[in-house]
C-alpha atoms as a PDB file:
ATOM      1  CA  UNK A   1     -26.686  46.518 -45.335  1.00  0.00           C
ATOM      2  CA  UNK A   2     -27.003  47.891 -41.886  1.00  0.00           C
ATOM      3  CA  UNK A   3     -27.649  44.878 -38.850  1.00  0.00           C
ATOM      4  CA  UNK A   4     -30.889  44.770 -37.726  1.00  0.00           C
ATOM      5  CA  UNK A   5     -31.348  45.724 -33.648  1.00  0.00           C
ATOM      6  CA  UNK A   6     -31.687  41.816 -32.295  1.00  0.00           C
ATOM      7  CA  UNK A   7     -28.532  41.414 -35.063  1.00  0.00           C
ATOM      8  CA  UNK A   8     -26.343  43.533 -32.805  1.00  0.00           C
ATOM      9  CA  UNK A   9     -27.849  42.728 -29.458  1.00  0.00           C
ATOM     10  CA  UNK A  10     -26.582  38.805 -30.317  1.00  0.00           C
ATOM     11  CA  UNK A  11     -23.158  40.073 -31.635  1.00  0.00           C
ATOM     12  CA  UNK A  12     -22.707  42.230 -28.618  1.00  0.00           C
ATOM     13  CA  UNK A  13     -23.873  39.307 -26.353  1.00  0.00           C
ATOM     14  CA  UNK A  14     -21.125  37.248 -28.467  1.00  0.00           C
ATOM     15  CA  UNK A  15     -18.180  39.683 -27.811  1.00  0.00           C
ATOM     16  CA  UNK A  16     -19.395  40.028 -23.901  1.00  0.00           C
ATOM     17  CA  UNK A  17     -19.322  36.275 -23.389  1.00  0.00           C
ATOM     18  CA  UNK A  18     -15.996  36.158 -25.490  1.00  0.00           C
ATOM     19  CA  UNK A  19     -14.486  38.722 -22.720  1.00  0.00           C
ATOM     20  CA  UNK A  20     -15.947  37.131 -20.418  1.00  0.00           C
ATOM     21  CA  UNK A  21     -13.854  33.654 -21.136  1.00  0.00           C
ATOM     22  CA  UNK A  22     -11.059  35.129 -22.213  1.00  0.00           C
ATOM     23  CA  UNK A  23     -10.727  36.331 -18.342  1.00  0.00           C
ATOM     24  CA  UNK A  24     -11.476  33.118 -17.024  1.00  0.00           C
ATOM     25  CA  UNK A  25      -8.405  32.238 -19.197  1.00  0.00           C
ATOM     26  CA  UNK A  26      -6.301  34.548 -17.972  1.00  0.00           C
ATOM     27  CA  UNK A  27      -7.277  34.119 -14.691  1.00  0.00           C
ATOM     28  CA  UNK A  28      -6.216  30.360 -14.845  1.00  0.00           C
ATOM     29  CA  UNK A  29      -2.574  30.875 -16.105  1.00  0.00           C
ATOM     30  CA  UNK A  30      -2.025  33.540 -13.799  1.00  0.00           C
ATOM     31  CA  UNK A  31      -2.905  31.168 -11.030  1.00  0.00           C
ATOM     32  CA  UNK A  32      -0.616  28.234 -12.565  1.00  0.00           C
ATOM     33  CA  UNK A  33       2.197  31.232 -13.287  1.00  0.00           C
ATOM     34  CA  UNK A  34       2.169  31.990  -9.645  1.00  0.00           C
ATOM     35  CA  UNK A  35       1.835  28.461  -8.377  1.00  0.00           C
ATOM     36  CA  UNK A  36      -2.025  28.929  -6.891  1.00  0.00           C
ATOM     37  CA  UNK A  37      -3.569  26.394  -8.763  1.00  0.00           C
ATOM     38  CA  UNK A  38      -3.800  24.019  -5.603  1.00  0.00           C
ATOM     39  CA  UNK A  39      -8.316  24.067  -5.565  1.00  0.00           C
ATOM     40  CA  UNK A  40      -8.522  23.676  -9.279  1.00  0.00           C
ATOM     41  CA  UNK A  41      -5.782  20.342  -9.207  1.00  0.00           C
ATOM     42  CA  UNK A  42      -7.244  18.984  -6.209  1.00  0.00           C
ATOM     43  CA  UNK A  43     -11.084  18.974  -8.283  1.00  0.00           C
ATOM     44  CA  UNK A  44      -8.916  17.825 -11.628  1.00  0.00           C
ATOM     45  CA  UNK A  45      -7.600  14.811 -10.040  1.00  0.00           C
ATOM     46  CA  UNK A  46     -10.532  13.575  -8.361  1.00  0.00           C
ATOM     47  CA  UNK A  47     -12.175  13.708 -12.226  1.00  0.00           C
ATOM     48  CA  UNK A  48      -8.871  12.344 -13.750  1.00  0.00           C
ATOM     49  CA  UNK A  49      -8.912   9.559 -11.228  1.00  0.00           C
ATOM     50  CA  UNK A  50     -12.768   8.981 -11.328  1.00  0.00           C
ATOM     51  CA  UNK A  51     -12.422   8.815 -15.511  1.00  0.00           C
ATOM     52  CA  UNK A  52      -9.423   6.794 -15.505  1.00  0.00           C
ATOM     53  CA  UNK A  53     -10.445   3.878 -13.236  1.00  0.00           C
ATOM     54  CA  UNK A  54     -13.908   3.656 -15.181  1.00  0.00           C
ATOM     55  CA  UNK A  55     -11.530   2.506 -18.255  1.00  0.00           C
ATOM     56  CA  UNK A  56      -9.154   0.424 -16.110  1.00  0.00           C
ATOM     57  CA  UNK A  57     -12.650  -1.292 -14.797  1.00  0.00           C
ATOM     58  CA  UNK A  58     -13.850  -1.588 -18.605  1.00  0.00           C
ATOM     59  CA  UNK A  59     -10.251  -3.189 -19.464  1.00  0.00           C
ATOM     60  CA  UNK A  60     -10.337  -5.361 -16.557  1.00  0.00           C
ATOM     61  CA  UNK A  61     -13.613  -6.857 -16.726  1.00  0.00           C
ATOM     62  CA  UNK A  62     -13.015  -7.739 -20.460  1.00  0.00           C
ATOM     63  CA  UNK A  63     -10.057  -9.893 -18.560  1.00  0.00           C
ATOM     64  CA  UNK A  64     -12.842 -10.920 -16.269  1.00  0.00           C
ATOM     65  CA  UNK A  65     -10.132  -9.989 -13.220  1.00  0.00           C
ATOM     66  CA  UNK A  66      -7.764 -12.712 -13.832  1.00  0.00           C
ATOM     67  CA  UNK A  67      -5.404 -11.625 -11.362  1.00  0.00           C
ATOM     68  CA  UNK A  68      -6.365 -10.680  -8.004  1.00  0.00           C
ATOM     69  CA  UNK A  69      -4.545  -7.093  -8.372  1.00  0.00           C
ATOM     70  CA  UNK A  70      -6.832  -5.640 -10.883  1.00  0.00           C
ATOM     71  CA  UNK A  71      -9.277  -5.167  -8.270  1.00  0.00           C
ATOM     72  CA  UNK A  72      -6.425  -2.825  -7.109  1.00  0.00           C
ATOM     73  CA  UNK A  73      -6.660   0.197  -8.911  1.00  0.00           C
ATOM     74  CA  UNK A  74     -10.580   0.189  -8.072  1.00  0.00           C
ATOM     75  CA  UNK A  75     -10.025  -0.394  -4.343  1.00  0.00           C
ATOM     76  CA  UNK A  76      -7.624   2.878  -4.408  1.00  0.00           C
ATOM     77  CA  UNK A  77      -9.498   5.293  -6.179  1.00  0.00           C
ATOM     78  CA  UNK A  78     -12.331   6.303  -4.093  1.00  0.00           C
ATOM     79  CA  UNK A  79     -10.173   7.832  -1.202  1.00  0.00           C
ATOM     80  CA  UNK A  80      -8.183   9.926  -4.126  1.00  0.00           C
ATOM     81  CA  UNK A  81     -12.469  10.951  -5.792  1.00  0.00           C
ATOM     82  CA  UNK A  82     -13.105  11.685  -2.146  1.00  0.00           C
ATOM     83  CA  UNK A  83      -9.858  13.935  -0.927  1.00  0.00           C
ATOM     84  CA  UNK A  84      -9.506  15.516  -4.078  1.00  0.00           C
ATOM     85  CA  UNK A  85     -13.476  16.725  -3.959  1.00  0.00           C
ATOM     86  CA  UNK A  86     -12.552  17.744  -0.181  1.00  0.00           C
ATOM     87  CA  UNK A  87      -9.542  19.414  -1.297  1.00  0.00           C
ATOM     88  CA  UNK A  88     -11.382  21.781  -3.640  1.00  0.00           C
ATOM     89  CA  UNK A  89     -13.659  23.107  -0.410  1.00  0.00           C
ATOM     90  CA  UNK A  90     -11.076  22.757   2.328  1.00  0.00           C
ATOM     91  CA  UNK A  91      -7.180  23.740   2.336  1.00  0.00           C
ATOM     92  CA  UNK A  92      -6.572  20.897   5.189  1.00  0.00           C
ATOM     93  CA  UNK A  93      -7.847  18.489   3.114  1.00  0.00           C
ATOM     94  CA  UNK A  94      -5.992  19.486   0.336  1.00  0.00           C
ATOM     95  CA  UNK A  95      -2.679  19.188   1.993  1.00  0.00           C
ATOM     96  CA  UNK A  96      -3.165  16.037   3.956  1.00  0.00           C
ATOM     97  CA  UNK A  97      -5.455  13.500   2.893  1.00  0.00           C
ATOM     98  CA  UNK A  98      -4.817  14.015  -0.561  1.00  0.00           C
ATOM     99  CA  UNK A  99      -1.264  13.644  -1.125  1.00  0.00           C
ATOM    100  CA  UNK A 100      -1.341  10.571   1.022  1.00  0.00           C
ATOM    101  CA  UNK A 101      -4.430   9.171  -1.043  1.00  0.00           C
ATOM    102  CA  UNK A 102      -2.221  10.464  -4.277  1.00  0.00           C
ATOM    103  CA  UNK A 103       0.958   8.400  -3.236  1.00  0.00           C
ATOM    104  CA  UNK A 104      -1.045   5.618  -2.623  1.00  0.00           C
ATOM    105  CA  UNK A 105      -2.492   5.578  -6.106  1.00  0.00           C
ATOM    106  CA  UNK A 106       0.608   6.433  -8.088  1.00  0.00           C
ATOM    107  CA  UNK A 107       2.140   3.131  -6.132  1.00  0.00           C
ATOM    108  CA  UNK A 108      -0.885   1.427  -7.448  1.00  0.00           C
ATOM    109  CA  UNK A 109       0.007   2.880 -11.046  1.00  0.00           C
ATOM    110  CA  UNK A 110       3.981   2.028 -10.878  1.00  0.00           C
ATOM    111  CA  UNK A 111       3.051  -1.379  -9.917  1.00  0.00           C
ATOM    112  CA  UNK A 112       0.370  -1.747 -12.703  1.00  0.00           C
ATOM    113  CA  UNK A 113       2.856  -1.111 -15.000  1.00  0.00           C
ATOM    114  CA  UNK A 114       5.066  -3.879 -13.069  1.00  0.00           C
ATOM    115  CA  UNK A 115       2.310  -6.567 -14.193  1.00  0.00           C
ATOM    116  CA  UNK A 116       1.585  -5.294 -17.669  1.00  0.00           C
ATOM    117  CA  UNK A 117       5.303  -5.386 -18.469  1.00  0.00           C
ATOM    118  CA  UNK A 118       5.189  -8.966 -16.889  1.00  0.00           C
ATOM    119  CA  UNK A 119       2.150 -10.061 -18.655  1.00  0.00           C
ATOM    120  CA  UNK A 120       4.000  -8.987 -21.698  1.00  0.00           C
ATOM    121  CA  UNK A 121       6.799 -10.911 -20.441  1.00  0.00           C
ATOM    122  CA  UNK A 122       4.843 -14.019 -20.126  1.00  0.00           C
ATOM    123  CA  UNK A 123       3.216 -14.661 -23.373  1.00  0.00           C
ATOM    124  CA  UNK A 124       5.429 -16.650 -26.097  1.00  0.00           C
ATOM    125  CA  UNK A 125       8.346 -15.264 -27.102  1.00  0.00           C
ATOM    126  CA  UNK A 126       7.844 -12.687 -24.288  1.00  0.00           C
ATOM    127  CA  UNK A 127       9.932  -9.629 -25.160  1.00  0.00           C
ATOM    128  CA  UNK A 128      11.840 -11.111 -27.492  1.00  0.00           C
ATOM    129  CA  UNK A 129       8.451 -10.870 -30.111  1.00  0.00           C
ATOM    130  CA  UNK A 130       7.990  -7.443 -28.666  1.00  0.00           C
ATOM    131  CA  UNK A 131       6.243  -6.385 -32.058  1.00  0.00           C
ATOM    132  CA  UNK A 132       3.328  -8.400 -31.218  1.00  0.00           C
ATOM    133  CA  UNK A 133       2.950  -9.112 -27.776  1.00  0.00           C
ATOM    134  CA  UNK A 134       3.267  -5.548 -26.737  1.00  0.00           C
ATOM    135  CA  UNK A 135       0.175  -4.607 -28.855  1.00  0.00           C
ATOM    136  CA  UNK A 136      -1.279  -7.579 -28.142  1.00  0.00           C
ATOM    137  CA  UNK A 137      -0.606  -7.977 -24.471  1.00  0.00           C
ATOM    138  CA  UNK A 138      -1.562  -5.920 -21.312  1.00  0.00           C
ATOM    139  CA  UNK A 139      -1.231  -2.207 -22.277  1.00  0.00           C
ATOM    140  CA  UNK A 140       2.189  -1.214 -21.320  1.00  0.00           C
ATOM    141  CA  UNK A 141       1.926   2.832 -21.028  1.00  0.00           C
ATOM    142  CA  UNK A 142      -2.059   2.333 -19.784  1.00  0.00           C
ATOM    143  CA  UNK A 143      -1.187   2.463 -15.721  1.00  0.00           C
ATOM    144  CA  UNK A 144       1.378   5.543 -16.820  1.00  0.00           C
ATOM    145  CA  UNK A 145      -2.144   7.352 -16.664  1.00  0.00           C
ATOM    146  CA  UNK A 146      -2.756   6.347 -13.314  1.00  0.00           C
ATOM    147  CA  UNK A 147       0.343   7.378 -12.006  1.00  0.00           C
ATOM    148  CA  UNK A 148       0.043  10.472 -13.926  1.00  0.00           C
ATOM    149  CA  UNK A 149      -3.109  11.221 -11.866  1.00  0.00           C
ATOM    150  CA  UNK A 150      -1.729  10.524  -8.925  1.00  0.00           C
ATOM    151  CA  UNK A 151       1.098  13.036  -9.637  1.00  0.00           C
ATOM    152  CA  UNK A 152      -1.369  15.447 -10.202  1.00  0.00           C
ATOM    153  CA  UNK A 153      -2.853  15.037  -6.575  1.00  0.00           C
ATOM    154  CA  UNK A 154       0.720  15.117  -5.213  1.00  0.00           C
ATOM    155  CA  UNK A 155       1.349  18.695  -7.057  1.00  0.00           C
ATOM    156  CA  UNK A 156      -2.054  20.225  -6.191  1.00  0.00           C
ATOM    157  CA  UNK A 157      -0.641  19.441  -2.613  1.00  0.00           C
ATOM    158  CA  UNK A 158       2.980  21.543  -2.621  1.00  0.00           C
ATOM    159  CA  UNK A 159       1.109  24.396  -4.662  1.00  0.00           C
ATOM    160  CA  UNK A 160      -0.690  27.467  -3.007  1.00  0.00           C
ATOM    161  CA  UNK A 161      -4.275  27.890  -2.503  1.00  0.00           C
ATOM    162  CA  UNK A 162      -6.034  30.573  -5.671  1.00  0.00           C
ATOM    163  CA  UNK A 163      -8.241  32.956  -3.505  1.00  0.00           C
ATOM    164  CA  UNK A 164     -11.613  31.933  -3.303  1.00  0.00           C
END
């Protein structure tokens, strides 16, 4: 049964936008392939970092912010939100304020997972009942994400900048 005319106008509109994103694809590994992925990292990390600390603040204020350091990881993110927007518009940005806003939160991230390995430490039995105070304690690998992020903002600083 032959397609009607709006039949193939949608189909055709399907395979354009297909094309269409299947360049936008190719487009992206050819600028991670060639190391010019520095605008698209910066604007990744400043989401990454923006999305992470909204769950570290969830997790934290369900521990009403026992410890004085959990305010940490909230204190350090909006420089990383800011440089890694920046970095996105502005090359200078990207290769000075946000690797020094990126170290600073990966720190924050290594020593997060300082205290959860700690807290961990500190309930009974410590590590010696590892089987249930790991699940049960602080999330071990949880500031790993953090300092993933932060990596991130380091990386989009040593790569080149994609053309514009």
């Amino acid at each position: 049964m032959p397609k009607t005319k709006t039949a193939r106008a949608k189909t055709r509109r399907h395979g354009e936008v297909l094309s269409e994103t299947v360049h936008v694809i190719d487009k992206m590994v050819r600028n991670v392939q060639h190391g010019t992925f520095e605008r698209s990292l910066s604007g990744l990390t400043a989401v990454a970092a923006t999305v992470t600390t909204a769950e570290i603040f969830i997790e934290h204020y369900g521990a009403s912010f026992g410890n004085k350091w959990m305010w940490s990881p909230i204190i350090v993110t909006p420089p990383v939100v800011v440089a890694g927007v920046m970095g996105v518009f502005s090359r200078k940005w990207a290769k000075t304020a946000l690797p020094i806003s990126a170290l600073v939160y990966t720190a924050n991230g290594l020593l997060g997972e300082y205290f959860h390995a700690r807290g961990v430490a500190r309930k009974p039995g410590g590590w010696g009942l590892a089987s249930y105070n790991v699940p049960m304690g602080p999330p071990i690998a949880a500031p790993g994400l953090m300092t993933l992020v932060g990596g991130m903002g380091l990386l989009a600083a040593l790569l080149r900048r994609e053309a514009e």
